[in-house]
C-alpha atoms as a PDB file:
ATOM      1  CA  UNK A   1      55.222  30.705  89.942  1.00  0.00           C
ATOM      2  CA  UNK A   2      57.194  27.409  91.092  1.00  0.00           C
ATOM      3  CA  UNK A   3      60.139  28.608  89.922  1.00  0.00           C
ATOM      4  CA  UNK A   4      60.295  32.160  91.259  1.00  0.00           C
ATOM      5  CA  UNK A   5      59.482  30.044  94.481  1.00  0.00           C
ATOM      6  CA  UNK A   6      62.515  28.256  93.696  1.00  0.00           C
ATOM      7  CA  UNK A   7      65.121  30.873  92.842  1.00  0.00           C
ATOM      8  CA  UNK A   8      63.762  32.720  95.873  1.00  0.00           C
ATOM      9  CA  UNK A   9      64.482  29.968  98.239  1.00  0.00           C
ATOM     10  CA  UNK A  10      68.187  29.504  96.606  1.00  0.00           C
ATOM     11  CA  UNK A  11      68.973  33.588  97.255  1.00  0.00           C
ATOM     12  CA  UNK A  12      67.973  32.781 100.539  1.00  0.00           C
ATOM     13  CA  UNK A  13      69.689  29.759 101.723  1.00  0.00           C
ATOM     14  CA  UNK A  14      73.046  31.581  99.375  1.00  0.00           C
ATOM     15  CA  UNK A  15      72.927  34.746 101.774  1.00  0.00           C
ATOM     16  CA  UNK A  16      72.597  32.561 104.728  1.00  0.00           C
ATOM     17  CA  UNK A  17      75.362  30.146 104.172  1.00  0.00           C
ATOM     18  CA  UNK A  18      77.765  33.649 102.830  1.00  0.00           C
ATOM     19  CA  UNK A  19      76.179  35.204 106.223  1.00  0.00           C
ATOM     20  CA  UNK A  20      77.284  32.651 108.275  1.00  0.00           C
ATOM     21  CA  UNK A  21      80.550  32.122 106.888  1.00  0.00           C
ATOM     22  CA  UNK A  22      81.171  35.551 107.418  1.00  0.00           C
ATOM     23  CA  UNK A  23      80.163  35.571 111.282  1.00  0.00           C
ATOM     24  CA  UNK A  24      82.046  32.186 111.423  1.00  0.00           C
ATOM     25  CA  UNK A  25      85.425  33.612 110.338  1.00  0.00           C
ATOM     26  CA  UNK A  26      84.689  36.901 112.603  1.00  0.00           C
ATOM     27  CA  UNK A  27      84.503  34.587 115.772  1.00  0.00           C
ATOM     28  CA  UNK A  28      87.020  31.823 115.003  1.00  0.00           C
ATOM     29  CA  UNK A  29      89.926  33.658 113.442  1.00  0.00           C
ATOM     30  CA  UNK A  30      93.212  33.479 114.662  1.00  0.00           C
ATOM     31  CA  UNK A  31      93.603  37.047 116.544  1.00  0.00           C
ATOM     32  CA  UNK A  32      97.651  38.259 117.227  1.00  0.00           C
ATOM     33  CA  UNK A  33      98.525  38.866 120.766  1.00  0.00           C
ATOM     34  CA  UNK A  34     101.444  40.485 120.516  1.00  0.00           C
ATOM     35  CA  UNK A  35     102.070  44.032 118.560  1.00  0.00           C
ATOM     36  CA  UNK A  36     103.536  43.210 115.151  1.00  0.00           C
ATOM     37  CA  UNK A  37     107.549  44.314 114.758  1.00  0.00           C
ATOM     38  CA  UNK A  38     108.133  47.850 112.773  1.00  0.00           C
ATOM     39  CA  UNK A  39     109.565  45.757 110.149  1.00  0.00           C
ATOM     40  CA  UNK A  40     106.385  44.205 108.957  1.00  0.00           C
ATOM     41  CA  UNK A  41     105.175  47.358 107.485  1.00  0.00           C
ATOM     42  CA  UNK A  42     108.690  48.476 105.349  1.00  0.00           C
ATOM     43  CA  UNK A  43     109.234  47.574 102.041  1.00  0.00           C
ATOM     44  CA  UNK A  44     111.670  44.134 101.801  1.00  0.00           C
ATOM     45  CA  UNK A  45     115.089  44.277  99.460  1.00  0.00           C
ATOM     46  CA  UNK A  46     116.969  41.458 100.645  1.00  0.00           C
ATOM     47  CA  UNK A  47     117.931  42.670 103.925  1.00  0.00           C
ATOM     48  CA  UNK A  48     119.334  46.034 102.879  1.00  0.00           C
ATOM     49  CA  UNK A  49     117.431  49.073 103.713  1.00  0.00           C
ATOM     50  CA  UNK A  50     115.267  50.852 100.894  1.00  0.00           C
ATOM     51  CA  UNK A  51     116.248  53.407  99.049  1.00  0.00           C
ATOM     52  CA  UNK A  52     113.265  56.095  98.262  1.00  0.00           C
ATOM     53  CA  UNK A  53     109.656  54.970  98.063  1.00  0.00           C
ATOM     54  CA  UNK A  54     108.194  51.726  96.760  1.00  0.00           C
ATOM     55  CA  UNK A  55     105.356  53.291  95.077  1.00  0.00           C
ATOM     56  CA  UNK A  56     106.910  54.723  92.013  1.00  0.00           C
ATOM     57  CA  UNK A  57     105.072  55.151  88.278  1.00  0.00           C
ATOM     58  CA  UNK A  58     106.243  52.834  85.992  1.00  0.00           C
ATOM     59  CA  UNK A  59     106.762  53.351  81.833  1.00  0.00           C
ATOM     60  CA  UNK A  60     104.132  51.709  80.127  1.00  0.00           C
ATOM     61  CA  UNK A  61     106.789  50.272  77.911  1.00  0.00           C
ATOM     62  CA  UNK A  62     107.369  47.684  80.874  1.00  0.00           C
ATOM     63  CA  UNK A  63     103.921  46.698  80.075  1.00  0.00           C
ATOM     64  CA  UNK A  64     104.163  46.521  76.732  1.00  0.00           C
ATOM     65  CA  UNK A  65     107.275  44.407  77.262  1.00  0.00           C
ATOM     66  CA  UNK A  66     105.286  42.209  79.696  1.00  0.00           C
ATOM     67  CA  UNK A  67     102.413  41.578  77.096  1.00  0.00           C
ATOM     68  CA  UNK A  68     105.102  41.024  74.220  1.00  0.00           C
ATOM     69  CA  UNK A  69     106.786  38.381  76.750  1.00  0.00           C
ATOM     70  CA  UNK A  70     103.123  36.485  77.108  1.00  0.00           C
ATOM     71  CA  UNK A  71     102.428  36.818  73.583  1.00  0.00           C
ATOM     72  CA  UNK A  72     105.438  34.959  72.457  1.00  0.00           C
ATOM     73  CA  UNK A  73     105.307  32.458  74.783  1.00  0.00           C
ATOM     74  CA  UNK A  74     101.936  31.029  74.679  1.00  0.00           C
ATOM     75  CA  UNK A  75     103.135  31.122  70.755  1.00  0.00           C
ATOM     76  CA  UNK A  76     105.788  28.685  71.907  1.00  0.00           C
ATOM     77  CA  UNK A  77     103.344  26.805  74.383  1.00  0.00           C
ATOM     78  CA  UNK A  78     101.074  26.409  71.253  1.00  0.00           C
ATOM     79  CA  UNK A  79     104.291  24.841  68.769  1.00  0.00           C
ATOM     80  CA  UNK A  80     105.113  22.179  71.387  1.00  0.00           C
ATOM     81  CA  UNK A  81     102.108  20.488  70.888  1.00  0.00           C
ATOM     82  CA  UNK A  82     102.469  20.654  67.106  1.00  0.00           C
ATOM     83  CA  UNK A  83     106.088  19.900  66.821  1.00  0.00           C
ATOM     84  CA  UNK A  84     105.524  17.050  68.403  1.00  0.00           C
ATOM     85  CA  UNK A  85     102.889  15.575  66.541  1.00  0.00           C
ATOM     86  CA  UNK A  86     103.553  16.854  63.173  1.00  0.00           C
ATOM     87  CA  UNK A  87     104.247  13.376  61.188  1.00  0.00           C
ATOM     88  CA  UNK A  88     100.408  12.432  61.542  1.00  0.00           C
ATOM     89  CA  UNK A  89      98.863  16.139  61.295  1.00  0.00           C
ATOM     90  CA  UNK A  90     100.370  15.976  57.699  1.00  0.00           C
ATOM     91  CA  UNK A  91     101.364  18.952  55.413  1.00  0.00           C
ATOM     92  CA  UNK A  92      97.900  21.473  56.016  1.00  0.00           C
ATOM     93  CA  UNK A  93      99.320  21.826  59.918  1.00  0.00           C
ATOM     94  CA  UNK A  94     102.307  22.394  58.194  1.00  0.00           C
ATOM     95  CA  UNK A  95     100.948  25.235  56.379  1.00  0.00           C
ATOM     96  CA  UNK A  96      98.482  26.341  59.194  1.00  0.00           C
ATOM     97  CA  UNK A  97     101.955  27.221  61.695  1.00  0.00           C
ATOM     98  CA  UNK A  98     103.364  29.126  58.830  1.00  0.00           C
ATOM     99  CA  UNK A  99     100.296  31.181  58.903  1.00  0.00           C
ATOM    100  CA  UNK A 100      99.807  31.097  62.449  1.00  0.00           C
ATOM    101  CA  UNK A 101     103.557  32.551  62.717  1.00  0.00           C
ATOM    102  CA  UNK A 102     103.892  34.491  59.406  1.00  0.00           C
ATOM    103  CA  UNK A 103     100.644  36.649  62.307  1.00  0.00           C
ATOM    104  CA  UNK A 104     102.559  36.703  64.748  1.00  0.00           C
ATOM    105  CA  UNK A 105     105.696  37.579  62.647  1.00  0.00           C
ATOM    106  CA  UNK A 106     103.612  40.532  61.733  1.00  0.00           C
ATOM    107  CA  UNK A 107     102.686  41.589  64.885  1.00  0.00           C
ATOM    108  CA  UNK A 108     105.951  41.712  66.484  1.00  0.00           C
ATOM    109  CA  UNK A 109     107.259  43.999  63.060  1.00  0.00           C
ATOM    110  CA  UNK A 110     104.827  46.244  64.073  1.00  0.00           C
ATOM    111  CA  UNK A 111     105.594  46.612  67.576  1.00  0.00           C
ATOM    112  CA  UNK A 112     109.260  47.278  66.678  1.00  0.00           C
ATOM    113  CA  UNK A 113     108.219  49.606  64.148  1.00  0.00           C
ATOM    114  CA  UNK A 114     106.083  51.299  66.761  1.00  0.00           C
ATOM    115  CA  UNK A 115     109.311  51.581  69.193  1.00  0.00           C
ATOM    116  CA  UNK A 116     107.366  49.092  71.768  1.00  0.00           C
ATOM    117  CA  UNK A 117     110.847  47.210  72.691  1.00  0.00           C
ATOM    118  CA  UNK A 118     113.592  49.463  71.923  1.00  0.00           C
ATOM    119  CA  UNK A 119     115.026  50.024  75.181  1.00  0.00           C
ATOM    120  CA  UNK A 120     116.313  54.336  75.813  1.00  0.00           C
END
């Protein structure tokens, strides 16, 4: 029962803090007075006006492209590290990055064999 007491007090004093906060920010923020220029609200390509609208669909091969680009380089954030300690780690962390590449190896042959980064 002393704990339910206990979690029940913490919801409470939580929403009040969050509650106050809230009302806080509603009475202290910074308000504009003056209307905001017509510029504010078009879409910004280094000074020159846009050309058609800025919410377009995108190929998912971008993404693909994206998630290839992250894969390989947390693969290179990961050799740093090792290349730069391999005299002590010895000949098994040797062997481990061959593995650890000969995966990755494999997974980039099957996302050109899938046509994920050949560019049309």
């Amino acid at each position: 029962m002393h704990e339910w007491l206990a979690v029940g007090t913490f919801l409470l004093f939580s929403g009040v803090v969050a509650l106050s906060l809230l009302v806080g920010y509603a009475l202290l923020r910074v308000k504009p007075t003056t209307k905001p220029p017509d510029t504010r609200y078009s879409t910004y390509e280094c000074g020159e006006d846009p050309e058609g609208v800025a919410w377009i669909r995108f190929h998912p091969r971008y993404y693909v492209v994206a998630l290839l680009f992250v894969l390989f380089d947390v693969e290179a954030a990961f050799m740093l590290p090792w290349a730069l300690n391999i005299e002590p780690l010895g000949t098994i962390a040797l062997i481990d990055m061959g593995i650890f590449l000969g995966i990755l190896l494999l997974g980039w042959v099957y996302a050109v064999k899938k046509g994920a980064i050949k560019w049309q």
